[in-house]
PDB file of N, CA and C in Angstrom:
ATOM      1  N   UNK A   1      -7.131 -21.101  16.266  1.00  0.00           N
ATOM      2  CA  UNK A   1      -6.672 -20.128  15.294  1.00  0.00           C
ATOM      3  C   UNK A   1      -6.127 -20.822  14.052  1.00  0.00           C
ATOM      4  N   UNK A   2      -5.455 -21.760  14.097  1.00  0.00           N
ATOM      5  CA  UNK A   2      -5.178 -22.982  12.949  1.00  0.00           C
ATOM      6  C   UNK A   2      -5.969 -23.154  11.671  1.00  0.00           C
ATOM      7  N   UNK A   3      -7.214 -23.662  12.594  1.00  0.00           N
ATOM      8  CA  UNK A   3      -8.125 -23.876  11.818  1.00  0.00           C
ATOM      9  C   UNK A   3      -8.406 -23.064  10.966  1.00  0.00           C
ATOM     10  N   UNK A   4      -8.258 -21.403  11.352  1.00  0.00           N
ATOM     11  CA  UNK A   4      -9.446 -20.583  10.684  1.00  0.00           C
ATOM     12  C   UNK A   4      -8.414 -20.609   9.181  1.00  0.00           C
ATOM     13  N   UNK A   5      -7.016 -20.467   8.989  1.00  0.00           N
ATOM     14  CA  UNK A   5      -6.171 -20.134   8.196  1.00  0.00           C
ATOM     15  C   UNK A   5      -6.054 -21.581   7.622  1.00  0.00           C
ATOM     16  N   UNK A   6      -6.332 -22.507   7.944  1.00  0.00           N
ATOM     17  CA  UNK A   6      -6.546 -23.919   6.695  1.00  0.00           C
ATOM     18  C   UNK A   6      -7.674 -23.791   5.450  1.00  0.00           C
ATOM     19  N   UNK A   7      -9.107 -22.888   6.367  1.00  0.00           N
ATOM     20  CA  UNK A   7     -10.347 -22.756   5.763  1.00  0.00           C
ATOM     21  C   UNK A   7     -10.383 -21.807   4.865  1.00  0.00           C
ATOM     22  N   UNK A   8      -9.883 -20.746   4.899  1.00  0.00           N
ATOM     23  CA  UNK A   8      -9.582 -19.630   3.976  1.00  0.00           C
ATOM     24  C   UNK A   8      -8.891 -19.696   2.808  1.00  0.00           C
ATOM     25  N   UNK A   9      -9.369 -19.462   1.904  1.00  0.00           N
ATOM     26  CA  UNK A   9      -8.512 -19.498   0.419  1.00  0.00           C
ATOM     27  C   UNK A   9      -7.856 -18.666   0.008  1.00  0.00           C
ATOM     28  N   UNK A  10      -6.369 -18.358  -0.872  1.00  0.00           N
ATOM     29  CA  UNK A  10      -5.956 -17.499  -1.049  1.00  0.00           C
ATOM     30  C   UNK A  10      -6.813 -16.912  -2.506  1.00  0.00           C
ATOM     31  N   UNK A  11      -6.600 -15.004  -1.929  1.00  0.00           N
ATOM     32  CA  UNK A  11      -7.409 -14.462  -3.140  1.00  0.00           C
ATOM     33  C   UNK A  11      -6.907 -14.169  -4.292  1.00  0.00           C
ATOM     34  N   UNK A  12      -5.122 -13.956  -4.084  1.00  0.00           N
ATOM     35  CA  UNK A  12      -4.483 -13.374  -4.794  1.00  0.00           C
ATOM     36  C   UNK A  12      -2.667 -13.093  -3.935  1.00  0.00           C
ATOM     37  N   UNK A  13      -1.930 -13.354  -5.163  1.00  0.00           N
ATOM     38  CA  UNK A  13      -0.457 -12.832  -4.828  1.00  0.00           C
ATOM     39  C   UNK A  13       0.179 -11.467  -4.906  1.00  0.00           C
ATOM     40  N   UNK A  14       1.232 -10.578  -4.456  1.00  0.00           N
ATOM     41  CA  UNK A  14       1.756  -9.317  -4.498  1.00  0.00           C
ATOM     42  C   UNK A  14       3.298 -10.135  -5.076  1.00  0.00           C
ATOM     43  N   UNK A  15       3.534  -9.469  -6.098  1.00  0.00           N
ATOM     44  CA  UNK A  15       4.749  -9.299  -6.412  1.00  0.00           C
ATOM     45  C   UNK A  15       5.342  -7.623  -6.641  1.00  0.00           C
ATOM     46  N   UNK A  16       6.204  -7.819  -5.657  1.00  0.00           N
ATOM     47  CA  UNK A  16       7.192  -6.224  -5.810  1.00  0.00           C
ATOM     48  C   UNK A  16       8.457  -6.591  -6.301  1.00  0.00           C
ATOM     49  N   UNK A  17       8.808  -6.272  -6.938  1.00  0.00           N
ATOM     50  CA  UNK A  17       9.731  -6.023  -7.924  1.00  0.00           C
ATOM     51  C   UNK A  17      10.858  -5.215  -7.124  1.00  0.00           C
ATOM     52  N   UNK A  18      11.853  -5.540  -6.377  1.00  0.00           N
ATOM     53  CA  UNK A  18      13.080  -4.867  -6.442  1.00  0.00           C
ATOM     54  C   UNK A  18      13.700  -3.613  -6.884  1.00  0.00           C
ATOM     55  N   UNK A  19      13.376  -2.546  -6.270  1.00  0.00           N
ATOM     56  CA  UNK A  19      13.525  -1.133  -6.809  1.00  0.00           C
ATOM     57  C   UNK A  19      15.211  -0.610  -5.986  1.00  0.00           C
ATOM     58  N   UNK A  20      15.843  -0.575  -7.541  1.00  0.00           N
ATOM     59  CA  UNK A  20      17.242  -0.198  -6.925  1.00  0.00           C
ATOM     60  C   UNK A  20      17.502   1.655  -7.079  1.00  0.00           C
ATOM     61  N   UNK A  21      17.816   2.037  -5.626  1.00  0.00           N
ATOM     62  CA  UNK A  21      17.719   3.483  -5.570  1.00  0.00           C
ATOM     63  C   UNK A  21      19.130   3.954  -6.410  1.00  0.00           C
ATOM     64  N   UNK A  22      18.549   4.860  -7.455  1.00  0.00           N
ATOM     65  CA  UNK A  22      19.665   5.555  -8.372  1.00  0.00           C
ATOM     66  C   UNK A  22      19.089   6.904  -8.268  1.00  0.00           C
ATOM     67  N   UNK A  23      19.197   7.387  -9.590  1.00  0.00           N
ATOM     68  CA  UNK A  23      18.892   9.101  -9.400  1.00  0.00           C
ATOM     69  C   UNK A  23      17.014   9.365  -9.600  1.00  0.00           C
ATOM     70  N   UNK A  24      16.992  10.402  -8.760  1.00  0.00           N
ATOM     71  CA  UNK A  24      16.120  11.123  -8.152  1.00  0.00           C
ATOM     72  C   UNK A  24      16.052  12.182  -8.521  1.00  0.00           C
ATOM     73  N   UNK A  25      14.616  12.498  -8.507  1.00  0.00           N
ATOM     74  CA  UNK A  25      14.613  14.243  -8.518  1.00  0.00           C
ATOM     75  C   UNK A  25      14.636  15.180  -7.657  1.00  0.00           C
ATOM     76  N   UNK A  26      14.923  16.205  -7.803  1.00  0.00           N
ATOM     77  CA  UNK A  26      15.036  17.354  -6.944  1.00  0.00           C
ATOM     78  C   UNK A  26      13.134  17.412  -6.094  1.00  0.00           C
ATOM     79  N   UNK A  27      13.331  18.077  -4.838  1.00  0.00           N
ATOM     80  CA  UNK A  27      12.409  17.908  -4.378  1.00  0.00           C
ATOM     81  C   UNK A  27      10.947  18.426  -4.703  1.00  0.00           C
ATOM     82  N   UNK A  28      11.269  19.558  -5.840  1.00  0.00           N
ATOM     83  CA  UNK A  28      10.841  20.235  -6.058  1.00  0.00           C
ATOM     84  C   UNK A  28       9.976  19.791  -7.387  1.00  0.00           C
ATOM     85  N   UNK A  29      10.751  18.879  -8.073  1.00  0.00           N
ATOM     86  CA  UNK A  29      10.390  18.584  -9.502  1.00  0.00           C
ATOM     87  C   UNK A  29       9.626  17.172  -9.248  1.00  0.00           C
ATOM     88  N   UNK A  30       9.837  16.712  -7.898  1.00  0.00           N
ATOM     89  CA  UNK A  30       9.330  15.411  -7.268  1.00  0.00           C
ATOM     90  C   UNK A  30       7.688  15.720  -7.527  1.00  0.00           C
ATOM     91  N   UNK A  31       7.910  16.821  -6.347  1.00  0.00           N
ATOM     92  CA  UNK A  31       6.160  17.225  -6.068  1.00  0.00           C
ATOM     93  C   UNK A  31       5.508  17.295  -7.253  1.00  0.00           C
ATOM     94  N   UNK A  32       6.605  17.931  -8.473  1.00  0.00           N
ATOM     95  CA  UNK A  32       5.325  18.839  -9.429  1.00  0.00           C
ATOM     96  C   UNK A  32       4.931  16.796 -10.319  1.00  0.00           C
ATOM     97  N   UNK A  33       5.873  16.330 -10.859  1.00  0.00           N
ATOM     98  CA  UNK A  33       5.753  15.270 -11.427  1.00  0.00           C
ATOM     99  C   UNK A  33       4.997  14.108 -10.793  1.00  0.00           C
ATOM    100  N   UNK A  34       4.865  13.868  -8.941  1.00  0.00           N
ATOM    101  CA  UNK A  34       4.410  12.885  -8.073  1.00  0.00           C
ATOM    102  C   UNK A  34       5.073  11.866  -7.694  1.00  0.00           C
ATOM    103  N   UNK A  35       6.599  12.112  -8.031  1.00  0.00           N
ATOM    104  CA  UNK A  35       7.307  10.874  -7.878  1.00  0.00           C
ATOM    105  C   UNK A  35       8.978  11.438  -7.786  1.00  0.00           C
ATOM    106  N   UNK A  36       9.794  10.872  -6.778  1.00  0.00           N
ATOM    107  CA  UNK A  36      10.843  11.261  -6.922  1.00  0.00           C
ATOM    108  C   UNK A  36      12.156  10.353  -7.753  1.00  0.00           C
ATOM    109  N   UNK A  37      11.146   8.960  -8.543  1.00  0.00           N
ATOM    110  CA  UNK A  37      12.031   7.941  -9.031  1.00  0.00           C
ATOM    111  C   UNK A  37      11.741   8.201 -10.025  1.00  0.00           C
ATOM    112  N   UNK A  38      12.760   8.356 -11.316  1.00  0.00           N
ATOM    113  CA  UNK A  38      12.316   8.543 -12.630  1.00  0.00           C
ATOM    114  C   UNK A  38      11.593   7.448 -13.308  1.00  0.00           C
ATOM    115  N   UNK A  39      11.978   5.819 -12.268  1.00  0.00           N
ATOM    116  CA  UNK A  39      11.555   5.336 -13.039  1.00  0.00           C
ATOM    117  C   UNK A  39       9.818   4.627 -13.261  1.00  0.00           C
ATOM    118  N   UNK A  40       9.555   5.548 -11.832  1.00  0.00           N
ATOM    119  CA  UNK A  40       8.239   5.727 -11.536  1.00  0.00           C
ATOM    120  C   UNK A  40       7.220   6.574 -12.181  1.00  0.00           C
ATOM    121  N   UNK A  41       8.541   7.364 -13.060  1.00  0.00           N
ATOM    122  CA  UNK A  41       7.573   8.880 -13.690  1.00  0.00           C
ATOM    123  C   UNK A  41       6.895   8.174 -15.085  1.00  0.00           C
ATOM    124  N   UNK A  42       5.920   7.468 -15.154  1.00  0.00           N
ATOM    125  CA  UNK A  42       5.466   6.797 -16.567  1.00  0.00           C
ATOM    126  C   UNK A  42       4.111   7.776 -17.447  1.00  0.00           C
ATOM    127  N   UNK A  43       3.878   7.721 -17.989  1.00  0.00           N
ATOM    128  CA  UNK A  43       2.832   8.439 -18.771  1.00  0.00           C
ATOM    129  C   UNK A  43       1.527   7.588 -18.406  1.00  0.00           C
ATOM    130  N   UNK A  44       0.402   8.262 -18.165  1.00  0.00           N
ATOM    131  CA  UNK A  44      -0.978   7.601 -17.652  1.00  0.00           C
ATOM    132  C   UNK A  44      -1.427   6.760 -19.038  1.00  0.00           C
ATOM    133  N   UNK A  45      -1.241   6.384 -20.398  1.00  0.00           N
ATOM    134  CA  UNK A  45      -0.876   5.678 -21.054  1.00  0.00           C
ATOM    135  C   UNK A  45      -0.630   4.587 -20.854  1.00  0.00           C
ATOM    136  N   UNK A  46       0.282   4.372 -20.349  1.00  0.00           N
ATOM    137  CA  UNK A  46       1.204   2.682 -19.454  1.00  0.00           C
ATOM    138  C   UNK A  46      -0.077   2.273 -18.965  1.00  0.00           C
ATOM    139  N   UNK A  47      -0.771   3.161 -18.355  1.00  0.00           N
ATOM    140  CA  UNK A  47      -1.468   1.799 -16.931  1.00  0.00           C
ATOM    141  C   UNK A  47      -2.949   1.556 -17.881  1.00  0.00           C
ATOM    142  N   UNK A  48      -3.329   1.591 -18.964  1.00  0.00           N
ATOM    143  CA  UNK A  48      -4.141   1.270 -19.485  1.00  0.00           C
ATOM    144  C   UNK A  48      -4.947   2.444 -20.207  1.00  0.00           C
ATOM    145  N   UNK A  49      -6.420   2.638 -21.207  1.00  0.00           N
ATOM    146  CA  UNK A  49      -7.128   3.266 -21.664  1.00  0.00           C
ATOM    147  C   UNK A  49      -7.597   4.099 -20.350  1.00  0.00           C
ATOM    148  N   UNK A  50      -8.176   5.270 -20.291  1.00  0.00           N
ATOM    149  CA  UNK A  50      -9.091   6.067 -19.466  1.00  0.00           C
ATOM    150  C   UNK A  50     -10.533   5.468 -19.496  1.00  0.00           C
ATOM    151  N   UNK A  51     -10.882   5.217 -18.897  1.00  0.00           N
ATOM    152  CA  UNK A  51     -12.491   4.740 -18.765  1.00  0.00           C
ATOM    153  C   UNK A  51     -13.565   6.354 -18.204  1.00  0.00           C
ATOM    154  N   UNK A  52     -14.093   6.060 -19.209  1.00  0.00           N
ATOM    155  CA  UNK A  52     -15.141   7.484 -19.158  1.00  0.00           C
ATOM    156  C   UNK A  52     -16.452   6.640 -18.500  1.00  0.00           C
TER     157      UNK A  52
END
């Protein structure tokens, strides 16, 4: 089993970032928005252009 994990290359790293729990939304405003961390609530903007 050694072996197989010497031979394998890594593909890629995960960095998570430390999420400190503060205020939240109501459960209600969670659902409608998709997130109960505000600071999760970002505009689809942030994560790049829309690809058509």
């Amino acid at each position: 089993m050694k072996e197989l994990y010497q031979t394998c290359e890594r593909v890629g790293y995960a960095y998570v970032p430390v999420q400190h729990f503060g205020k939240t939304y109501s459960p209600e405003e969670g659902l409608e928005r998709g997130t109960i961390f505000p600071e999760l609530d970002l505009p689809i903007t942030v994560y790049g252009p829309l690809v058509k």
